[in-house]
N, C-alpha and C. Protein backbone atom coordinates (compact mmCIF):
# COMPACT_ATOMS: atom_id res chain seq x y z
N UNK A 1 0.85 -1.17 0.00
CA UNK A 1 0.00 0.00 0.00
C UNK A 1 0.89 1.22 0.00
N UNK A 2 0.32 2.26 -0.42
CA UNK A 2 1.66 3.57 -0.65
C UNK A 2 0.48 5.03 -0.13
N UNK A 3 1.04 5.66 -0.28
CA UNK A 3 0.61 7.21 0.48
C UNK A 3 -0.61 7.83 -0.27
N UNK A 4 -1.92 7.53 0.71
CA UNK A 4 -3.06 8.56 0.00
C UNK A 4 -2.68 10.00 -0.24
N UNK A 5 -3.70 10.64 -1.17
CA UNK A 5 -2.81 12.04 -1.45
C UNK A 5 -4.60 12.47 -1.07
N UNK A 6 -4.74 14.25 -1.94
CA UNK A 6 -5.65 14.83 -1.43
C UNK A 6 -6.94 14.05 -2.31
N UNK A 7 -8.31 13.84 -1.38
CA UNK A 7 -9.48 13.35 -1.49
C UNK A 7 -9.98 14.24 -3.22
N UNK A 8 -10.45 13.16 -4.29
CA UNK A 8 -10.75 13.60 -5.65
C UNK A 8 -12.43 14.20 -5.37
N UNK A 9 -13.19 14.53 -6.38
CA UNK A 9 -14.48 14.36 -6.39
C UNK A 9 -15.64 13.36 -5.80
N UNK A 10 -16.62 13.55 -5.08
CA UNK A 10 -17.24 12.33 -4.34
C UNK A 10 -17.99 11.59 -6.03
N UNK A 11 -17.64 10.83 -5.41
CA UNK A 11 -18.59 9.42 -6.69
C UNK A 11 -19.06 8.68 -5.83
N UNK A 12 -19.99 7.34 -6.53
CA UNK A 12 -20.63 6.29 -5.81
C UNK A 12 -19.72 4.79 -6.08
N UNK A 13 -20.06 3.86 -4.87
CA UNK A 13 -18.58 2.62 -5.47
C UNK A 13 -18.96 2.44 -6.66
N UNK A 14 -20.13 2.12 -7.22
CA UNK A 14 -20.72 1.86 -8.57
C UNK A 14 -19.73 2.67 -9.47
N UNK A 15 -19.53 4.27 -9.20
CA UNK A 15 -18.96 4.81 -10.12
C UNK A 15 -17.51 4.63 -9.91
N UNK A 16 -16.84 4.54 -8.99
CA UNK A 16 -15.96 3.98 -8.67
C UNK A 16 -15.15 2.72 -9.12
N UNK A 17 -15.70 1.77 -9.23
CA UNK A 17 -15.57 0.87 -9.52
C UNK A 17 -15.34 1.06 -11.26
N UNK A 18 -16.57 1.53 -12.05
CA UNK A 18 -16.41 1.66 -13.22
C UNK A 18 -15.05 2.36 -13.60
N UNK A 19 -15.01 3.09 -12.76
CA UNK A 19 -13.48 4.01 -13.00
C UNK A 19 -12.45 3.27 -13.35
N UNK A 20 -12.04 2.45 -12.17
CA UNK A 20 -10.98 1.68 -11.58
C UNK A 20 -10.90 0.52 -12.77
N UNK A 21 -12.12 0.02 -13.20
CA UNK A 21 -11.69 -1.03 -14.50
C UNK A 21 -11.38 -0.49 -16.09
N UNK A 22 -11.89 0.83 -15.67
CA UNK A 22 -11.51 1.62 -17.03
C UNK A 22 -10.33 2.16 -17.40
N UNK A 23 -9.55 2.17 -15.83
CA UNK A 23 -8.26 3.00 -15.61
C UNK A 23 -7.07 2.33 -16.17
N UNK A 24 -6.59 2.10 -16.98
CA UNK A 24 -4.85 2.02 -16.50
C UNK A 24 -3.72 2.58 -16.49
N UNK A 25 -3.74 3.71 -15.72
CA UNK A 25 -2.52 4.68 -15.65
C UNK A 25 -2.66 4.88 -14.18
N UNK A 26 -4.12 4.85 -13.57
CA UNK A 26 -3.77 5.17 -11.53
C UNK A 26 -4.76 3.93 -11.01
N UNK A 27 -4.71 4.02 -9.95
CA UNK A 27 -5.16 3.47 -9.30
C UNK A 27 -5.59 4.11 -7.83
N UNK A 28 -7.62 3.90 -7.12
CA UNK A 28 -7.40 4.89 -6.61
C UNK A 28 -8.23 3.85 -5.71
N UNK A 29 -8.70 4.33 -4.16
CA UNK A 29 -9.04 3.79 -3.21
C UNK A 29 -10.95 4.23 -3.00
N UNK A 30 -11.12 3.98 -2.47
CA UNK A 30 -11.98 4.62 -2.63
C UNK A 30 -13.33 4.50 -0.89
N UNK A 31 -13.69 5.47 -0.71
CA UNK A 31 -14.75 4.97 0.83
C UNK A 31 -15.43 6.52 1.33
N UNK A 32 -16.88 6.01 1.51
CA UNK A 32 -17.69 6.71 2.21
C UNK A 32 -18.00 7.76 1.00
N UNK A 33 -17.82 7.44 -0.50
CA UNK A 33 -17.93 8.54 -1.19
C UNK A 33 -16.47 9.37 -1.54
N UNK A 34 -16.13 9.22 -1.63
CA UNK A 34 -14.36 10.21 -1.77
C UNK A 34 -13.52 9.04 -2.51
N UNK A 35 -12.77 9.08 -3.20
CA UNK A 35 -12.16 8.41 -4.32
C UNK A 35 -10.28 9.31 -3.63
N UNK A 36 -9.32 7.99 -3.23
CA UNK A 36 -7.75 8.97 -2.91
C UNK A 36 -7.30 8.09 -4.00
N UNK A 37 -6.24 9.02 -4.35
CA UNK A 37 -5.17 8.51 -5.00
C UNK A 37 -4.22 7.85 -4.62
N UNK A 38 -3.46 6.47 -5.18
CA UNK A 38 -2.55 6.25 -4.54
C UNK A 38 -1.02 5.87 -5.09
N UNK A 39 -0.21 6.24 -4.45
CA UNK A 39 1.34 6.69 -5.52
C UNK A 39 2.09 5.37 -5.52
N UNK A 40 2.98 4.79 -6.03
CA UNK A 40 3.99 3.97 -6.32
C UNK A 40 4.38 3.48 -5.43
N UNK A 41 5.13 2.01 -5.37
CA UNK A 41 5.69 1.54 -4.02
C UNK A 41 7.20 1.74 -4.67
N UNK A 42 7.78 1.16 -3.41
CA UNK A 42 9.94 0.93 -3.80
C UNK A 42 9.63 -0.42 -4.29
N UNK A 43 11.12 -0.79 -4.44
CA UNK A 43 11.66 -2.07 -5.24
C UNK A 43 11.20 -3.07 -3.79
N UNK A 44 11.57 -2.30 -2.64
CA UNK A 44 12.03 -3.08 -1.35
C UNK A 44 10.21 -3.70 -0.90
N UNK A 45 9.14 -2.63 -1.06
CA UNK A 45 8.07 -2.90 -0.73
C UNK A 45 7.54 -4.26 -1.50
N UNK A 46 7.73 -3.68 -3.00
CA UNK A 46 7.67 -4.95 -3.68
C UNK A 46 8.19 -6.26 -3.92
N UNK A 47 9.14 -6.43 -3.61
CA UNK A 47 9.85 -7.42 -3.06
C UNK A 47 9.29 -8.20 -2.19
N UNK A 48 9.12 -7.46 -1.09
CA UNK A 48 8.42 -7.99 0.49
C UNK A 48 7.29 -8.94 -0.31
N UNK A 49 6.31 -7.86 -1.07
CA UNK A 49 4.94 -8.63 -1.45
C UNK A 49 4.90 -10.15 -2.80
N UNK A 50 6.37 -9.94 -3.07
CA UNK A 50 6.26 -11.08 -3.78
C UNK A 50 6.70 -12.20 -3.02
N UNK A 51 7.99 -11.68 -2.07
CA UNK A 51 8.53 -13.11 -1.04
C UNK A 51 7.59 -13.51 -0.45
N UNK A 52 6.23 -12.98 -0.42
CA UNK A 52 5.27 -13.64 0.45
C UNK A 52 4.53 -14.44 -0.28
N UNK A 53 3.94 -13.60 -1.26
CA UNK A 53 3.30 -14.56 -2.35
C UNK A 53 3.36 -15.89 -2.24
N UNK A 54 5.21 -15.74 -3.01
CA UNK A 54 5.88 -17.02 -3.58
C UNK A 54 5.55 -18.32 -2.54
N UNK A 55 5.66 -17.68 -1.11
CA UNK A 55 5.89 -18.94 -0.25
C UNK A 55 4.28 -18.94 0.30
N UNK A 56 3.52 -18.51 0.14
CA UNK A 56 2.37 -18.95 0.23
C UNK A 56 1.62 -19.69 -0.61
N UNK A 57 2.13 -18.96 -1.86
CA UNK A 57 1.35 -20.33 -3.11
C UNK A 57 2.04 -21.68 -3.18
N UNK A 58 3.17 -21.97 -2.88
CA UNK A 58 3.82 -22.86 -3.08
C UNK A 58 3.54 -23.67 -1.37
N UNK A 59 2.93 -23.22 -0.52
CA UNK A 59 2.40 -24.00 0.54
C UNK A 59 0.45 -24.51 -0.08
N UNK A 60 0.05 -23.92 -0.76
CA UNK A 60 -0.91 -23.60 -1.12
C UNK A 60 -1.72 -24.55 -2.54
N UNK A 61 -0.62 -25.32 -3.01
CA UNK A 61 -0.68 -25.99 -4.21
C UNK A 61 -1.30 -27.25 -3.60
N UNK A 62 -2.33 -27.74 -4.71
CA UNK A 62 -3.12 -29.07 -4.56
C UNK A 62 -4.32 -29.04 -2.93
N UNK A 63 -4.14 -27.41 -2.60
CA UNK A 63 -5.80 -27.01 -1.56
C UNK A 63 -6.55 -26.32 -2.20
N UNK A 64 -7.85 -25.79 -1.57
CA UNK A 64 -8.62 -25.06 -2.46
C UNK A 64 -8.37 -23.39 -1.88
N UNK A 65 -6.77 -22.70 -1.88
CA UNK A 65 -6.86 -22.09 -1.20
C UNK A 65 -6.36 -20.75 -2.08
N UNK A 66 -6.30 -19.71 -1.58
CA UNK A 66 -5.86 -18.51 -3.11
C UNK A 66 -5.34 -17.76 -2.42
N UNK A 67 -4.06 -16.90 -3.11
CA UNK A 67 -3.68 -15.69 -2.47
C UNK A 67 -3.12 -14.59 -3.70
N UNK A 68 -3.76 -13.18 -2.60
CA UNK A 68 -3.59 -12.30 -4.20
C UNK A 68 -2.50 -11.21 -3.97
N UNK A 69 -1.57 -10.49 -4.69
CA UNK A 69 -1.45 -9.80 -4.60
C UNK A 69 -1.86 -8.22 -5.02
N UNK A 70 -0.98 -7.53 -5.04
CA UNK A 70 -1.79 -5.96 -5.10
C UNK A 70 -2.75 -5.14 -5.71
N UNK A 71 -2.50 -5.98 -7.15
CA UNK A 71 -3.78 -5.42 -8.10
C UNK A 71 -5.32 -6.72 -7.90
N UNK A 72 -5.20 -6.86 -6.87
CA UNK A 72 -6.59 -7.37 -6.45
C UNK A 72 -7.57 -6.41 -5.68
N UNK A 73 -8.78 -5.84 -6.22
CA UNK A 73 -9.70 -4.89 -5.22
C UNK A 73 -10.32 -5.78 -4.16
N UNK A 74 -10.50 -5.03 -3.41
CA UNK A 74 -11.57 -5.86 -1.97
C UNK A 74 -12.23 -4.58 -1.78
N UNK A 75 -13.86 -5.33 -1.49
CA UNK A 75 -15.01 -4.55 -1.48
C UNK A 75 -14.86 -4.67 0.23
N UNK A 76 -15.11 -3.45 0.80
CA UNK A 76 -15.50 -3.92 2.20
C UNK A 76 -17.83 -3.45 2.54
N UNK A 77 -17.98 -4.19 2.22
CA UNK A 77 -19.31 -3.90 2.42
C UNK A 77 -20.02 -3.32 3.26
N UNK A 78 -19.42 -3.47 4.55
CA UNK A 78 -20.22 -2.94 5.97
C UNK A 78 -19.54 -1.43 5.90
N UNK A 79 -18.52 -1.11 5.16
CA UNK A 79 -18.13 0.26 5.47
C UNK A 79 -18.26 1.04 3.93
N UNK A 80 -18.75 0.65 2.68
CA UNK A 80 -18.81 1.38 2.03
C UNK A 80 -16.91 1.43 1.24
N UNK A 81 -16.51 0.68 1.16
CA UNK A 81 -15.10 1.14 0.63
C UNK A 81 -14.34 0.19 -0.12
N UNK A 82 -14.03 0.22 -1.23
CA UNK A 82 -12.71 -0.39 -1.65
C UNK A 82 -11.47 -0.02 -2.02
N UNK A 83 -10.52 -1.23 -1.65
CA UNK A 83 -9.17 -0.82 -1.23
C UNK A 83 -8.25 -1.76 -1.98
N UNK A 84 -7.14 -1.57 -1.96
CA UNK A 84 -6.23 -2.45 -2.93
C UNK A 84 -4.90 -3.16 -1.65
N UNK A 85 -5.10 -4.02 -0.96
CA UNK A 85 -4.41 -4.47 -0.08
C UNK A 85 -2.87 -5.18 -0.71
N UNK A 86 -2.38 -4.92 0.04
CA UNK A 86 -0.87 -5.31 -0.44
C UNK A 86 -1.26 -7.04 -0.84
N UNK A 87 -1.68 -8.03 0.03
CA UNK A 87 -1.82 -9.00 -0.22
C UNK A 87 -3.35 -9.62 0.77
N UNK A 88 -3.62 -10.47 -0.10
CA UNK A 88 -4.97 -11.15 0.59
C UNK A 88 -4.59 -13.15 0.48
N UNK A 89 -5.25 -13.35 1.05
CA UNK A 89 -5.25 -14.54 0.67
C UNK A 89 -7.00 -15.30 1.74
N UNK A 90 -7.13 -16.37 1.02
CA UNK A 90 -8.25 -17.11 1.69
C UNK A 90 -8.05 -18.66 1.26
N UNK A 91 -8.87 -19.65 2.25
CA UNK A 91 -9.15 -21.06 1.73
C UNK A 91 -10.59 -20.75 1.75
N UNK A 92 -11.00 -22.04 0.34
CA UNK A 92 -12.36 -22.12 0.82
C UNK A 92 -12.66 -21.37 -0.76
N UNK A 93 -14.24 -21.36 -0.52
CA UNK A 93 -14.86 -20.72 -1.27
C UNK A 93 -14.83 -19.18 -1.95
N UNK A 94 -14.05 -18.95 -2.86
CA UNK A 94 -13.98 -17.01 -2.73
C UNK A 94 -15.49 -16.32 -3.32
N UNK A 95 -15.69 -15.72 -2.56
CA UNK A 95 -16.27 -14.48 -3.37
C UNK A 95 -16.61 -13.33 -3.53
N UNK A 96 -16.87 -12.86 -5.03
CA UNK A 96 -17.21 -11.42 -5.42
C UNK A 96 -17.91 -10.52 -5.54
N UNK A 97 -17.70 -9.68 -6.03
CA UNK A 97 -18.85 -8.72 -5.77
C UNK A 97 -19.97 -9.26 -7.49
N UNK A 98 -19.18 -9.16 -8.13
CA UNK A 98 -20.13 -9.57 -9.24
C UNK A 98 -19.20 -10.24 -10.51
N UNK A 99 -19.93 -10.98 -11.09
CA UNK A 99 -19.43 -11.53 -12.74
C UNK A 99 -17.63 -11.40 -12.96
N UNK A 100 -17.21 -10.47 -12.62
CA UNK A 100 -15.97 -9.74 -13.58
C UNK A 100 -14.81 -10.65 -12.40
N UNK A 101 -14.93 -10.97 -10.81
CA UNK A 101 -14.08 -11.62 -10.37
C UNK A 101 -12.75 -10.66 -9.92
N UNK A 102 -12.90 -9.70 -10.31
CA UNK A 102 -12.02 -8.74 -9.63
C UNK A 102 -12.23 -8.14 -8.17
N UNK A 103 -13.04 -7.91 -7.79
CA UNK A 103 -13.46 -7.20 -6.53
C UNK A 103 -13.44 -8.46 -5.67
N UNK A 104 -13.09 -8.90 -4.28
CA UNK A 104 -13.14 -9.71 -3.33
C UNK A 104 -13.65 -9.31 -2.23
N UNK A 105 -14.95 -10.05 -1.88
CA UNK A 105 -15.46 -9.85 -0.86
C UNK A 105 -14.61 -11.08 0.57
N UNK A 106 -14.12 -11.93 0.55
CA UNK A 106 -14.03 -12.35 1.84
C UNK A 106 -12.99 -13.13 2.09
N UNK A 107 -11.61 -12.13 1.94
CA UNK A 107 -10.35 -12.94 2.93
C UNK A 107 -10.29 -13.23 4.17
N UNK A 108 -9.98 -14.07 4.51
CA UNK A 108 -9.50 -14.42 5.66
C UNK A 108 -8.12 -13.97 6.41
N UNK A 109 -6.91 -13.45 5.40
CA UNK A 109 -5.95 -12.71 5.62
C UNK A 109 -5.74 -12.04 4.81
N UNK A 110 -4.89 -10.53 5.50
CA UNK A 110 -5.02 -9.37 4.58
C UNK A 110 -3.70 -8.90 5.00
N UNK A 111 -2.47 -8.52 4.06
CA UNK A 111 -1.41 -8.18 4.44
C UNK A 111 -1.09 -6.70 3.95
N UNK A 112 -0.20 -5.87 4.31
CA UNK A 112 -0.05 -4.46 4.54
C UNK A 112 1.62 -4.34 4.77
N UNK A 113 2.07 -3.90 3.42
CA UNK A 113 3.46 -4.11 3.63
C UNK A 113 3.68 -2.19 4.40
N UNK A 114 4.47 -1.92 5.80
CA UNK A 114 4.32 -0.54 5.74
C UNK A 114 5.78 0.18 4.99
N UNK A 115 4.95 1.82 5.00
CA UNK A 115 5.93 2.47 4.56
C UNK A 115 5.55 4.02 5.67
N UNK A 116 6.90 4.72 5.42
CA UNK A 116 6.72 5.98 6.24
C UNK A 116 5.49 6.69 6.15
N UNK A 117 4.86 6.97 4.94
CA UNK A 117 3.73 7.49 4.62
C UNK A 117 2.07 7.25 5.03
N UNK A 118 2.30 5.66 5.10
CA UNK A 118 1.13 4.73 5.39
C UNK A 118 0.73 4.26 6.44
N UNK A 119 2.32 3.99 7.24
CA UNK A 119 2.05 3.24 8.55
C UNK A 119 0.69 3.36 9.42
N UNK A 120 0.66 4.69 9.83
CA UNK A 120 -0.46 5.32 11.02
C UNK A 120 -1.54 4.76 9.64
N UNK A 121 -1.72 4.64 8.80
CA UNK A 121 -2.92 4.84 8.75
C UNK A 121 -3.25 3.07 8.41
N UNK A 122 -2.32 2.50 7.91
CA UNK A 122 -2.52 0.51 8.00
C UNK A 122 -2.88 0.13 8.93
N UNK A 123 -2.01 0.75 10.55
CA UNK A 123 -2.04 0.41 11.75
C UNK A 123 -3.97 1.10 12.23
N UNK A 124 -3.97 2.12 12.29
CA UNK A 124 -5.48 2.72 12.49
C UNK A 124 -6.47 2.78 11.66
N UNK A 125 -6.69 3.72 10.75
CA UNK A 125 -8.36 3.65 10.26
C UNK A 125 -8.49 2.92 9.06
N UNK A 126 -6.94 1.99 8.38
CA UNK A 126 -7.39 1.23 7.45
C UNK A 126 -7.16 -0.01 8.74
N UNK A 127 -6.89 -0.46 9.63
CA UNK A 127 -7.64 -1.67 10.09
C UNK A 127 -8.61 -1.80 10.44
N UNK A 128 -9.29 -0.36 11.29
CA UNK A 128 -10.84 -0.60 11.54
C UNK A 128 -11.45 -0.65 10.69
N UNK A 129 -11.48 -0.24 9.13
CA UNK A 129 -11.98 -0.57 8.38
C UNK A 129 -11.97 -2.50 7.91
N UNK A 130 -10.59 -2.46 7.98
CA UNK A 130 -10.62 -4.37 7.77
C UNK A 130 -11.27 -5.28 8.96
N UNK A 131 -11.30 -4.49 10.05
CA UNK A 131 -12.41 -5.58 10.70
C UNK A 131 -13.24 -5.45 10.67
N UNK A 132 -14.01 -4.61 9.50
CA UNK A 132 -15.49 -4.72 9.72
C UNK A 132 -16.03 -6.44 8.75
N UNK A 133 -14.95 -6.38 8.33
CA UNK A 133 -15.26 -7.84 7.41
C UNK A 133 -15.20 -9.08 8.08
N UNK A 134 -16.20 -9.38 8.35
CA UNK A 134 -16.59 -11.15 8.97
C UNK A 134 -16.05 -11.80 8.83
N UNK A 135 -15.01 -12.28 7.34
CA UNK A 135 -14.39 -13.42 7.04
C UNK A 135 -12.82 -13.16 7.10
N UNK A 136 -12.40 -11.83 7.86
CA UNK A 136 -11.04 -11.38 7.84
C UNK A 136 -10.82 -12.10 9.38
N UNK A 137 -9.41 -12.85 9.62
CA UNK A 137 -9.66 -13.15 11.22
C UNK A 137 -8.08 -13.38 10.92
N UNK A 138 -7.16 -12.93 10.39
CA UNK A 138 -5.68 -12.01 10.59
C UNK A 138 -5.46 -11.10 9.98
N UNK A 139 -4.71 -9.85 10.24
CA UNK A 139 -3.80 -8.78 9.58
C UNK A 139 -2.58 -9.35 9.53
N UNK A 140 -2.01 -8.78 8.96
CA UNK A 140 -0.06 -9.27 8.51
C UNK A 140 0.22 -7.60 8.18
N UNK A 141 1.07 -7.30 9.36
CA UNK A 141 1.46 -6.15 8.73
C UNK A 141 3.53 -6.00 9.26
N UNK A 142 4.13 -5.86 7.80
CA UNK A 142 5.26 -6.16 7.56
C UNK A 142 5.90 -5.06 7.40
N UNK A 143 7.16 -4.38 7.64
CA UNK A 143 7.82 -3.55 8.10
C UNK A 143 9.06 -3.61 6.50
N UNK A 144 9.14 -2.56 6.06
CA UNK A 144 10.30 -2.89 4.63
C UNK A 144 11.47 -2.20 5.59
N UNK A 145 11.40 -1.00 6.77
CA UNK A 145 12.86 -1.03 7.25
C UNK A 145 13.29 -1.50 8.36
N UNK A 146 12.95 -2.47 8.42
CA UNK A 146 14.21 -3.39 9.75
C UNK A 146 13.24 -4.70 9.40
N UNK A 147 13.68 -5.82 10.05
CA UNK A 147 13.06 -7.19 10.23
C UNK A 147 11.90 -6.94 11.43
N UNK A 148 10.43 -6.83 11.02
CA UNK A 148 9.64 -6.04 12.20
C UNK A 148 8.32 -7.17 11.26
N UNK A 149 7.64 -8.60 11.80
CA UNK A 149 6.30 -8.30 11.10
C UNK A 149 5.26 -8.42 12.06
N UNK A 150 4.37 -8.30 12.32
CA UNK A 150 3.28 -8.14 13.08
C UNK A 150 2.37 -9.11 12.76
N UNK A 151 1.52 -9.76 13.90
CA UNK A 151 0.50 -10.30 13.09
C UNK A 151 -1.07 -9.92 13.88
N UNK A 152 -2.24 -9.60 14.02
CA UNK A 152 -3.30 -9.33 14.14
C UNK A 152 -3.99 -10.63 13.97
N UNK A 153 -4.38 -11.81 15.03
CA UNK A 153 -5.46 -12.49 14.99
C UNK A 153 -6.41 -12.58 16.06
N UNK A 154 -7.72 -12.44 15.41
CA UNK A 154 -8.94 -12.34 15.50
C UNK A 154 -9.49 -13.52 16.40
N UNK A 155 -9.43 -13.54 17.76
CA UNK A 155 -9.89 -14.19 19.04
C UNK A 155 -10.91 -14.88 18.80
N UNK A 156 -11.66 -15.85 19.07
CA UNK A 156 -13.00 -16.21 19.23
C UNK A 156 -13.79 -15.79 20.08
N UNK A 157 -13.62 -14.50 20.57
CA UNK A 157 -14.05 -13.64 21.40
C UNK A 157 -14.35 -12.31 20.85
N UNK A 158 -13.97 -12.21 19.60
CA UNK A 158 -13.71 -11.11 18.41
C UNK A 158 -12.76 -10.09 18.70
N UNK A 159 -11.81 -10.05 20.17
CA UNK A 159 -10.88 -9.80 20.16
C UNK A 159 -9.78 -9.81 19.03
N UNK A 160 -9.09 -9.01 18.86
CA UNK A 160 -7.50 -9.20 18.30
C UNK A 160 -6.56 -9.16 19.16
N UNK A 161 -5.83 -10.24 18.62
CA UNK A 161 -4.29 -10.49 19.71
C UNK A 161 -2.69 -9.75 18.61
N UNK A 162 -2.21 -9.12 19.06
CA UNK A 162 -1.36 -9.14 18.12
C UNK A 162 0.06 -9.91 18.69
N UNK A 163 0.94 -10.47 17.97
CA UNK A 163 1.62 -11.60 17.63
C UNK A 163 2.95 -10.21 16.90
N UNK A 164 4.30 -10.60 17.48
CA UNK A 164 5.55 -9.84 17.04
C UNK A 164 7.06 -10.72 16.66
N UNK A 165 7.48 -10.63 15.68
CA UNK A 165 8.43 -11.47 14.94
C UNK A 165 9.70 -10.51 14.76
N UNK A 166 10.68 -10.80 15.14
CA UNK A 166 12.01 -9.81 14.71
C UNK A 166 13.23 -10.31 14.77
N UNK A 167 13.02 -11.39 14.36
CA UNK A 167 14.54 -12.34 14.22
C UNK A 167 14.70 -13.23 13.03
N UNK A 168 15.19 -13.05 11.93
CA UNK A 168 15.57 -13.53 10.63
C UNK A 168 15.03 -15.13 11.09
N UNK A 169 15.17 -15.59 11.78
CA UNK A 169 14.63 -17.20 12.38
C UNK A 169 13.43 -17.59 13.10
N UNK A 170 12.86 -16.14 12.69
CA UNK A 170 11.53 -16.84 13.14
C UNK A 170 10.86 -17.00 12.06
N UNK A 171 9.54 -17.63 12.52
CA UNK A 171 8.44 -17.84 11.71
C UNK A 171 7.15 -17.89 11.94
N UNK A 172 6.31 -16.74 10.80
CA UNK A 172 4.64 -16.86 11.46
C UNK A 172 3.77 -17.65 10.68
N UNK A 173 2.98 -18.45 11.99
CA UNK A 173 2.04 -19.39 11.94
C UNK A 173 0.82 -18.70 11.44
N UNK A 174 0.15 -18.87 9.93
CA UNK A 174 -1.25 -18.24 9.63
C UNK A 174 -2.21 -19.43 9.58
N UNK A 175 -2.42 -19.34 10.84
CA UNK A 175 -3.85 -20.25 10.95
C UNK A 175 -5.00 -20.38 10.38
N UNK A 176 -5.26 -18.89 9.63
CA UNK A 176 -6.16 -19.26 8.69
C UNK A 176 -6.22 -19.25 7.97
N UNK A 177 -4.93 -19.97 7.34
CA UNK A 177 -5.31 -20.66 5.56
C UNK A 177 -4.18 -21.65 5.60
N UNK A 178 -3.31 -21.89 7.27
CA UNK A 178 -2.82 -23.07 7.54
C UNK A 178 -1.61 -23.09 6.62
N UNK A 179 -0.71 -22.10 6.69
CA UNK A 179 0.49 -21.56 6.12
C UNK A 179 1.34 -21.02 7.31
N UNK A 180 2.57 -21.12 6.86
CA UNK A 180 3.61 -20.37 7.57
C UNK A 180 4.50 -19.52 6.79
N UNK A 181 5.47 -18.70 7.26
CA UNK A 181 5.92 -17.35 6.68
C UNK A 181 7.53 -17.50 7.49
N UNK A 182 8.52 -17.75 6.61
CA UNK A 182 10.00 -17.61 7.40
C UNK A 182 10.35 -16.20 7.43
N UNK A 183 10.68 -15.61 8.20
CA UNK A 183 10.81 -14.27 8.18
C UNK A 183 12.04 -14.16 6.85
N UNK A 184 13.14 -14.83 6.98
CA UNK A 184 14.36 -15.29 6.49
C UNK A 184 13.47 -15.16 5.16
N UNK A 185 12.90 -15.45 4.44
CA UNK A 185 11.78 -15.77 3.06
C UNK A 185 11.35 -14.36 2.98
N UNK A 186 10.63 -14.19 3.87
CA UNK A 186 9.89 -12.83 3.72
C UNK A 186 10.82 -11.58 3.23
N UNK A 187 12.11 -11.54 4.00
CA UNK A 187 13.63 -10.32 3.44
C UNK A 187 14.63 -10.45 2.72
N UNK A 188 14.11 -12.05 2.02
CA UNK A 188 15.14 -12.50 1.03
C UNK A 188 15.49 -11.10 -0.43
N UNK A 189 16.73 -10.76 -0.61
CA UNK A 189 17.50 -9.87 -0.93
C UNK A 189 17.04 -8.29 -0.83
N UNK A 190 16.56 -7.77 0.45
CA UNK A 190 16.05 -6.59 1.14
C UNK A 190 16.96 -6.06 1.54
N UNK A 191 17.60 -5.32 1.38
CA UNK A 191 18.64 -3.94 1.58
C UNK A 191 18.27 -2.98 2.34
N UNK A 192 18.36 -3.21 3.68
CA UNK A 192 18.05 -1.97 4.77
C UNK A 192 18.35 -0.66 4.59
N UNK A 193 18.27 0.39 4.38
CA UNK A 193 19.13 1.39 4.60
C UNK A 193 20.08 1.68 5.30
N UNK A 194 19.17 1.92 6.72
CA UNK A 194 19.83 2.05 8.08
C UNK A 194 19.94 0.57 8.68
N UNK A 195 21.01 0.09 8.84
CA UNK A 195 21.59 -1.17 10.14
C UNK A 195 20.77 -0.90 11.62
């Protein structure tokens, strides 16, 4: 995910949506009526979102289970908004908002690679927005400067617990889609800035 800029003209998701499949030069977010823009990631962000990918699909082969990365939309229904999440993934049954298979109504995990720009807002009003979704029951939110990933799961109490990883040797357990994540995998050829 990369840095909203200033709020465009209000539209409806309907119009929204039409936008977004018509578009290919931006890509924009969209909730409560207000359409943001959103700017480019680094090499390092992208990176992150493919080392995850890779080792999730390849845990993921011969289940009925899917994982997407960035140019996948998710509708959030109870709040009016769609958003372009760094990564999603689900087992099970997926589904959409309609016919076209682009829009996703119901991951079970939703990942958020951060950046300086985004952080406060992955960490705050874009997660309360992701728990309004019933079938979401982890966040993954991954850090591109230092070895930092977080994980957010969803209690049977509807609590969230969050879960902290910061040693090239660890590894997170995603219970719900019954995958794991080597951190070591996750920063494979990631170039810190700062030590």
């Amino acid at each position: 995910m990369t840095a909203l800029t200033q709020p465009l003209p209000e539209l409806t998701f309907e119009d929204w949506l039409e936008h977004e499949r018509g578009s290919r030069d931006e890509r924009t977010e969209y909730f409560a009526g207000e359409i943001f823009a959103m700017s480019g990631g680094t090499a390092e962000h992208n990176a992150i979102i493919s080392n995850i990918s890779g080792q999730l699909w390849g845990q993921m082969k011969g289940r009925p289970c899917y994982v997407y990365a960035s140019s996948m939309r998710l509708r959030i229904q109870q709040a009016e908004a769609g958003k372009y999440p760094d990564l999603m993934a689900l087992c099970g049954e997926q589904q959409f908002h309609d016919g076209r298979r682009d829009l996703l109504l119901n991951p079970s995990l939703i990942g958020e690679v951060l950046s300086d720009s985004t952080e406060g807002y992955d960490r705050g009003e874009k997660f309360a927005l992701y728990r309004r979704i019933p079938s979401l029951l982890e966040y993954l939110l991954v850090s591109q400067h230092r070895v930092l990933v977080e994980l957010y799961s969803r209690g049977d109490d509807g609590r969230w617990i969050l879960s902290s990883y910061e040693e090239l040797a660890d590894r997170v357990a995603l219970e719900s889609i019954g995958c794991t994540l080597a951190l070591a995998e996750i920063y494979d050829k990631i170039t810190f800035e700062h030590p």
